[in-house]
C-alpha atoms as a PDB file:
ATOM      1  CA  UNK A   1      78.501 178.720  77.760  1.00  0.00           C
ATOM      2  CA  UNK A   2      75.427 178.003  76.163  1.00  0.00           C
ATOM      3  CA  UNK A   3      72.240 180.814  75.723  1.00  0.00           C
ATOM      4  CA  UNK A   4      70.372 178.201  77.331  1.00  0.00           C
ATOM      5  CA  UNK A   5      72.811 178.201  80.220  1.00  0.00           C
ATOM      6  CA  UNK A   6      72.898 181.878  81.004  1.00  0.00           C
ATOM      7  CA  UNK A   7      70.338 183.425  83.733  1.00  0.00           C
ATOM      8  CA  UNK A   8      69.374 186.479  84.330  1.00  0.00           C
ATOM      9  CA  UNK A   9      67.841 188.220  87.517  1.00  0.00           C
ATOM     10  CA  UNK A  10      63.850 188.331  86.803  1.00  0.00           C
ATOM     11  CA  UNK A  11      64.351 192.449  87.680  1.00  0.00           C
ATOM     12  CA  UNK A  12      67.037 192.566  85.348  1.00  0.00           C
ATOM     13  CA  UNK A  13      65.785 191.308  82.245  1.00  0.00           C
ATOM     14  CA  UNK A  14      62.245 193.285  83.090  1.00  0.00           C
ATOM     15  CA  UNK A  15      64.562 196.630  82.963  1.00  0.00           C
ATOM     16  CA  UNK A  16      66.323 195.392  79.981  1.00  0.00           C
ATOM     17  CA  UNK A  17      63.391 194.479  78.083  1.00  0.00           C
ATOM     18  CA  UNK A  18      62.003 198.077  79.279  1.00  0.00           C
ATOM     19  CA  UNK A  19      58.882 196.794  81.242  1.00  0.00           C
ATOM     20  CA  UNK A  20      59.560 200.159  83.663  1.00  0.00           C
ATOM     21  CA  UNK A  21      62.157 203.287  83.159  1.00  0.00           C
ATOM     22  CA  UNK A  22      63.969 201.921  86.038  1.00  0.00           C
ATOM     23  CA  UNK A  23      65.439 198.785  88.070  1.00  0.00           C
ATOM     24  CA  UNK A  24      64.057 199.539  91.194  1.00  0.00           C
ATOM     25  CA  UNK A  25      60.683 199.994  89.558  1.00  0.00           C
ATOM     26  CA  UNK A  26      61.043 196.070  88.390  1.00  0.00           C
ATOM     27  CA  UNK A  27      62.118 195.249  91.595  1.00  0.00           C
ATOM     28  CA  UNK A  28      59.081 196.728  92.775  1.00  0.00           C
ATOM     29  CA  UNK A  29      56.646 195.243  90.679  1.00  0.00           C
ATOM     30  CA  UNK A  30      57.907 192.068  91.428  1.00  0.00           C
ATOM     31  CA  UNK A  31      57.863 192.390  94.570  1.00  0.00           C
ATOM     32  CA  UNK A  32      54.406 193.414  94.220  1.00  0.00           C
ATOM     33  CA  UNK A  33      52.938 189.853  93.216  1.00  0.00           C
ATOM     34  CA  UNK A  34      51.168 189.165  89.891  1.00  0.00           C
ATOM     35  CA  UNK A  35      54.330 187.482  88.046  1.00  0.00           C
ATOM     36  CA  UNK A  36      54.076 183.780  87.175  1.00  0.00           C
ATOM     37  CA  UNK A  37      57.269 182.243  85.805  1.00  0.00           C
ATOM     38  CA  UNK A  38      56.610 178.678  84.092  1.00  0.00           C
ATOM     39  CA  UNK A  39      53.744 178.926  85.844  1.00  0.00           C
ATOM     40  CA  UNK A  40      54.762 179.239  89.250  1.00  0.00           C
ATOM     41  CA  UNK A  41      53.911 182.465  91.281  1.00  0.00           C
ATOM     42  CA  UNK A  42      57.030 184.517  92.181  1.00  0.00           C
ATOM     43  CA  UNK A  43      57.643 187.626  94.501  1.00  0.00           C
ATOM     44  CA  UNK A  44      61.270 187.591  94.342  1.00  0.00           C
ATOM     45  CA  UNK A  45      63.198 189.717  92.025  1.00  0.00           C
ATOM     46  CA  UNK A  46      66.508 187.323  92.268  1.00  0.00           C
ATOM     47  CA  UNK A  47      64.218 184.487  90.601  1.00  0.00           C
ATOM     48  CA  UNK A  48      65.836 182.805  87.412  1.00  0.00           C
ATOM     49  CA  UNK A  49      65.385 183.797  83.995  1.00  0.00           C
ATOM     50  CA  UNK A  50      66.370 181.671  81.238  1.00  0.00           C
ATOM     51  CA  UNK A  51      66.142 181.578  77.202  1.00  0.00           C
ATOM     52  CA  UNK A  52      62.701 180.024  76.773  1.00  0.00           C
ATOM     53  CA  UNK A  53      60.649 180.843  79.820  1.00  0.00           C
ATOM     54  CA  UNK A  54      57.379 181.726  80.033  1.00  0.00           C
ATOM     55  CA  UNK A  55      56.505 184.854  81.882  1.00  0.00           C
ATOM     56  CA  UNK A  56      53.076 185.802  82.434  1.00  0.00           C
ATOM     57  CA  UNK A  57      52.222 189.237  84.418  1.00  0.00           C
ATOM     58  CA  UNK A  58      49.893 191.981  84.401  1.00  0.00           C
ATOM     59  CA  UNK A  59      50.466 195.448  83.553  1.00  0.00           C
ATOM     60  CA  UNK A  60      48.972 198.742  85.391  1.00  0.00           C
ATOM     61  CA  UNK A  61      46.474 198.730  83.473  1.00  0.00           C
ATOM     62  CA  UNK A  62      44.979 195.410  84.112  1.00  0.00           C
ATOM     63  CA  UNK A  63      46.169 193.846  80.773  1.00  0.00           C
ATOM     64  CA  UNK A  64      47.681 190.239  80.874  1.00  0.00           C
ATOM     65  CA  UNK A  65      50.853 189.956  79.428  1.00  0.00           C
ATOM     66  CA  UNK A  66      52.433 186.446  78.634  1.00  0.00           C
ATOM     67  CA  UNK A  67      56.107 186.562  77.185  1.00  0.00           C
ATOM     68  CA  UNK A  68      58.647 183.884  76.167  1.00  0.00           C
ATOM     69  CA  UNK A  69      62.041 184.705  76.847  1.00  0.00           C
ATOM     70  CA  UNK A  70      64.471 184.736  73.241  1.00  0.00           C
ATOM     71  CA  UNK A  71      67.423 186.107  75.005  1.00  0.00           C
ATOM     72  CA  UNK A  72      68.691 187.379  78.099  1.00  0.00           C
ATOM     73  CA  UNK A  73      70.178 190.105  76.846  1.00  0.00           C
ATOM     74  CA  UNK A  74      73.189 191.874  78.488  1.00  0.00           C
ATOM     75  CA  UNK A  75      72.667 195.651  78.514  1.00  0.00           C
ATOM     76  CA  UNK A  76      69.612 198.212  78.281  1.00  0.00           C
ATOM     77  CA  UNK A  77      69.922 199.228  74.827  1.00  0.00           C
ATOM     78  CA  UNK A  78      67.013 200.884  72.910  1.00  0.00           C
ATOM     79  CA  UNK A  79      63.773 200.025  72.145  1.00  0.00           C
ATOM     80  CA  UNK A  80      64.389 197.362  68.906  1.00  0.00           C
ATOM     81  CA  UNK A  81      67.289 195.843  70.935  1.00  0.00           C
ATOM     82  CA  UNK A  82      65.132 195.069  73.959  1.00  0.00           C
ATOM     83  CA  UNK A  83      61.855 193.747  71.858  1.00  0.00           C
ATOM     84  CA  UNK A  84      64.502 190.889  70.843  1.00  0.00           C
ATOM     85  CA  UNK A  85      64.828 190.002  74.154  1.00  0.00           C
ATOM     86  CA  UNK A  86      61.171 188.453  73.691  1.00  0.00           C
ATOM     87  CA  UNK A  87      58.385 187.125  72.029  1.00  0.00           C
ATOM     88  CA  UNK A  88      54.590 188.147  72.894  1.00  0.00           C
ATOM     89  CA  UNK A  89      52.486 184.254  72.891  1.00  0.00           C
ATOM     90  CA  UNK A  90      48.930 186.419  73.722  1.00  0.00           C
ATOM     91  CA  UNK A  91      48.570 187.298  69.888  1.00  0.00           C
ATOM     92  CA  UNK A  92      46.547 190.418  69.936  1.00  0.00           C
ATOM     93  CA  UNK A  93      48.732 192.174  73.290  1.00  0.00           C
ATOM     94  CA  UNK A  94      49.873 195.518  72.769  1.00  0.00           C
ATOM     95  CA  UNK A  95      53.779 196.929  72.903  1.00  0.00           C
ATOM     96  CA  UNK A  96      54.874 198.137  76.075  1.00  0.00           C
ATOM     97  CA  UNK A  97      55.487 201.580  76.254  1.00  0.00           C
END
């Protein structure tokens, strides 16, 4: 199998990539609107995520985020491990915390 043929669960890869400290608080903030995936709006924290997306979200503090999946990774490691996961296309965005 191909990186371009694995998929990960959108709340997954948001934990692995350490958007929040934990999976339930991705699954939240999917859940809680405000996530574009190729473009199209998504709610659901099952939704698709493969090498070369484009996610686009906004964090708590009102900043836009727009990301393009590298990798889908396969655990939560630390912090270098998970900013390989993806690349920032807003030049200018700050690191999440």
């Amino acid at each position: 199998m191909t990186e371009s043929d694995r998929w990960e669960r959108l709340d997954v890869w948001l934990w692995y990539a350490r958007l929040a400290k934990t999976r339930s608080a991705c699954t939240a903030a999917v859940r809680g609107g405000g996530f574009r995936l190729n473009r199209q709006s998504t709610d659901k924290p099952h939704s698709r995520l493969r090498a070369g997306d484009v996610l686009t979200f906004t964090t708590g503090d009102g900043e836009v985020r727009v990301w393009r999946v590298l990798s889908v990774g396969t655990r939560r490691g630390p912090v270098g491990e998970a900013r390989l996961l993806w690349e920032d296309v807003l030049p200018g965005s700050t690191e999440p915390n």
